[in-house]
Protein backbone atom coordinates (compact mmCIF):
# COMPACT_ATOMS: atom_id res chain seq x y z
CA UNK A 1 -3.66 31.41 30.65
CA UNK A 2 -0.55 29.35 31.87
CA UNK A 3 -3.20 25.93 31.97
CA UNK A 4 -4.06 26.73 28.71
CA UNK A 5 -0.32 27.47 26.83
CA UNK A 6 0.43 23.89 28.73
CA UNK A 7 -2.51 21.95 26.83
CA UNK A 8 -1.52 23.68 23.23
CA UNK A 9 2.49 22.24 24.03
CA UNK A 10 0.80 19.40 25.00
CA UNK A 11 -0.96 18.67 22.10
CA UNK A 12 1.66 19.97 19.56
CA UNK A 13 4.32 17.47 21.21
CA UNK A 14 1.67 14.74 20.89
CA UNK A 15 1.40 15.58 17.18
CA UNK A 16 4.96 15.61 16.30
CA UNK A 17 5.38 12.34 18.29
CA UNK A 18 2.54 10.59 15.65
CA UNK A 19 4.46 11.44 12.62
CA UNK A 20 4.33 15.13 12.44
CA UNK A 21 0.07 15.45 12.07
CA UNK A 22 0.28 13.09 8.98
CA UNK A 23 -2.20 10.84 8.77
CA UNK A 24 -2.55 8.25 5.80
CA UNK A 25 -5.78 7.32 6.04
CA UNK A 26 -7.86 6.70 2.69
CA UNK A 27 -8.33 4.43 -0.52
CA UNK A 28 -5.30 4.83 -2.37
CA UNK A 29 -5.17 4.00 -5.81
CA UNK A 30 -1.75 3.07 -8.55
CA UNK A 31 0.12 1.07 -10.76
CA UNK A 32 2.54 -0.90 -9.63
CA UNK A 33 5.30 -1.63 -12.99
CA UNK A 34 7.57 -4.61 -13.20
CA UNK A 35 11.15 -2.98 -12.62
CA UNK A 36 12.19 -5.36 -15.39
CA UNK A 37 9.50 -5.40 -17.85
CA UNK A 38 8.33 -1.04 -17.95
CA UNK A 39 5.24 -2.52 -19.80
CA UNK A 40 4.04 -5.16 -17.10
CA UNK A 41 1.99 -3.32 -14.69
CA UNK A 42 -0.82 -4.08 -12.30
CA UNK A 43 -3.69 -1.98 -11.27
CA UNK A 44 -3.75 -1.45 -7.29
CA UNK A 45 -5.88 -0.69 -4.62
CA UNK A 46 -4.66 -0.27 -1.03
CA UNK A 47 -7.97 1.12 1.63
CA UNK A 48 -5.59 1.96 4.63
CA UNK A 49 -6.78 2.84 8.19
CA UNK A 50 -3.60 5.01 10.10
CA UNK A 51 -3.77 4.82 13.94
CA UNK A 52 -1.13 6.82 15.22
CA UNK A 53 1.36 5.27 12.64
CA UNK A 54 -0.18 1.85 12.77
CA UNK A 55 -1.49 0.61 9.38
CA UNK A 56 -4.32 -1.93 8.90
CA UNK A 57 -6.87 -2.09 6.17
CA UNK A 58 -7.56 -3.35 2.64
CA UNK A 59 -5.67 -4.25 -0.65
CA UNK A 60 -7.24 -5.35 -3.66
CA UNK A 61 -5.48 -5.99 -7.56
CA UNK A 62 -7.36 -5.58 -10.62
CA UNK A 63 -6.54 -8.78 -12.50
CA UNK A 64 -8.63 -10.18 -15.38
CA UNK A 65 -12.18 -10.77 -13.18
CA UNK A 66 -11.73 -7.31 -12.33
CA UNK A 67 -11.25 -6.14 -8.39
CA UNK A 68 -9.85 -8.89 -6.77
CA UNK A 69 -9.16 -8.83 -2.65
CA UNK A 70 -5.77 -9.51 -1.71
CA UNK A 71 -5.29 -9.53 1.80
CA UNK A 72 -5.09 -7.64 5.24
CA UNK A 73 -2.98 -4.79 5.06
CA UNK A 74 -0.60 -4.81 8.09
CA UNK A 75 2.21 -2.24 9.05
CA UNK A 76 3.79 0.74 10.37
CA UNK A 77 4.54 4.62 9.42
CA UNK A 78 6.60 6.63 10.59
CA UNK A 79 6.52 10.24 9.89
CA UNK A 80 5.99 9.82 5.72
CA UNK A 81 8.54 6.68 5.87
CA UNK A 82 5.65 3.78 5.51
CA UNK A 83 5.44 -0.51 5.23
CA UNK A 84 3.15 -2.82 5.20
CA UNK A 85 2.97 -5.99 4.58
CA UNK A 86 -0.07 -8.29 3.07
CA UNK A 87 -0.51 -11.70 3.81
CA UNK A 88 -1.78 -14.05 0.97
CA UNK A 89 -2.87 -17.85 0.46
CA UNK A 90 0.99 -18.16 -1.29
CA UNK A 91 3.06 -15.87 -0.22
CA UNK A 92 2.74 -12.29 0.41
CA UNK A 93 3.32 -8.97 -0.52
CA UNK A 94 5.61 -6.26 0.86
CA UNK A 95 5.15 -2.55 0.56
CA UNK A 96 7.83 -0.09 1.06
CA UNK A 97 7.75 3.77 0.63
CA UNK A 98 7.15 7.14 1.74
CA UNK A 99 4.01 9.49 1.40
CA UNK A 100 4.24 12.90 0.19
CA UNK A 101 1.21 14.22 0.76
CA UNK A 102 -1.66 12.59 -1.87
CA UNK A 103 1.06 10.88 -3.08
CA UNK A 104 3.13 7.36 -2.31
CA UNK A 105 6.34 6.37 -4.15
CA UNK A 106 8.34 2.77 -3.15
CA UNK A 107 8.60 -0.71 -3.99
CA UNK A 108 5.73 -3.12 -4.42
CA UNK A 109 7.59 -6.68 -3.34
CA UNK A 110 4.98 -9.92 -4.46
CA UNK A 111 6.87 -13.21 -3.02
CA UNK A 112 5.53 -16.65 -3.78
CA UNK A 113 6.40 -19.58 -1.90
CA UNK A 114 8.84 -21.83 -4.24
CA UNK A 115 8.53 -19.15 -6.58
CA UNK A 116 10.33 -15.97 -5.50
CA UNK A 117 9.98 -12.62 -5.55
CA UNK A 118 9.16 -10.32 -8.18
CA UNK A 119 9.60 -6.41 -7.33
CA UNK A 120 7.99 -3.45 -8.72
CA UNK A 121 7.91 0.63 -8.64
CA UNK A 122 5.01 1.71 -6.81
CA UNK A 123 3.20 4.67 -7.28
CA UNK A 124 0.16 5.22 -5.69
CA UNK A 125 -2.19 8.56 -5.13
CA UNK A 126 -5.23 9.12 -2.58
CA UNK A 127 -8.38 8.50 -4.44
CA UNK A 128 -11.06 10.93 -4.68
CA UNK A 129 -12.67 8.97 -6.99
CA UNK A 130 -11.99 5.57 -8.04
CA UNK A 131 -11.14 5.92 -11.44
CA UNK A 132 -8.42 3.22 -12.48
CA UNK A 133 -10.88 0.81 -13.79
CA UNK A 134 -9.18 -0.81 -16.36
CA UNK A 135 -6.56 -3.97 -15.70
CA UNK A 136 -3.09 -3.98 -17.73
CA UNK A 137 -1.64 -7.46 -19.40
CA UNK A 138 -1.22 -10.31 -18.41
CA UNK A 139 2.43 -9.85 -17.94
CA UNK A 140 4.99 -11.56 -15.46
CA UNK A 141 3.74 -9.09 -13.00
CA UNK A 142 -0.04 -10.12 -13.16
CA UNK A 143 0.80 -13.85 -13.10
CA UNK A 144 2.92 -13.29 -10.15
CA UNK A 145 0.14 -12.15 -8.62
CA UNK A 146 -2.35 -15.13 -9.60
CA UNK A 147 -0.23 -17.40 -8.50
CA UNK A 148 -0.11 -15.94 -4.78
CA UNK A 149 -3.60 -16.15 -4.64
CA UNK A 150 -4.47 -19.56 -6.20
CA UNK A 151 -6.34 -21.95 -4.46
CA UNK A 152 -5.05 -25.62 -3.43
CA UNK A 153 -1.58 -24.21 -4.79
């Protein structure tokens, strides 16, 4: 009996060591809106692989030829407190947040080299089914965003 209350403290201290059991794992899905334009928005997609509070995965925008891939998703959580950070042709993009459980609020940073930055409120929630379909304006937001993935820029 004493072996086995050891393993079960064991495993509990492991757990709260990785973030308290959280895990963010998933596609998550959201708009992110221009903080100085509430009708500029862009349609977001972030597929995010959590190892132990290590993020990796996936992001993809939907701009006017629909899903378009972004980057690697690279970056760090811990407990609900999350960033990442996506690497692009010109620039990159810098997330910034928390989780609370299907749900992610925080900043949505897109920087373009000789350009700067242009922030935005995230808010993002785990898919079940990919249902956001549909892209918003072509606002400063969504030209931000072409711009940091142009070609030959």
């Amino acid at each position: 009996m004493g072996l086995r209350w050891a393993l079960t403290l064991l495993v509990l201290g492991l757990a709260a060591c990785n973030g308290g059991g959280y895990n963010a794992s998933g596609t998550w899905e959201g708009v992110a809106t221009n903080r100085n334009y509430p009708y500029d928005a862009v349609t977001v997609r972030f597929i995010l692989h959590d190892q132990g509070g290590v993020l990796s995965g996936s992001h993809y925008a939907l701009l006017d030829v629909g899903w378009t891939y972004v980057g690697e998703v690279r970056g760090t959580r811990s407990g609900q407190e999350a960033s990442w950070r996506v690497d692009a042709p010109n620039g990159y993009i810098l997330v910034e947040g928390a989780f609370q459980g299907e749900a992610f609020r925080g900043t949505y940073t897109v920087a373009v080299y000789g350009s700067g930055n242009l922030t935005a409120t995230l808010f993002l929630s785990r898919a079940r089914v990919q249902n956001l379909g549909f892209p918003h304006g072509k606002g400063p937001l969504a030209q931000q965003m072409a711009a940091l993935l142009e070609e030959g820029r």
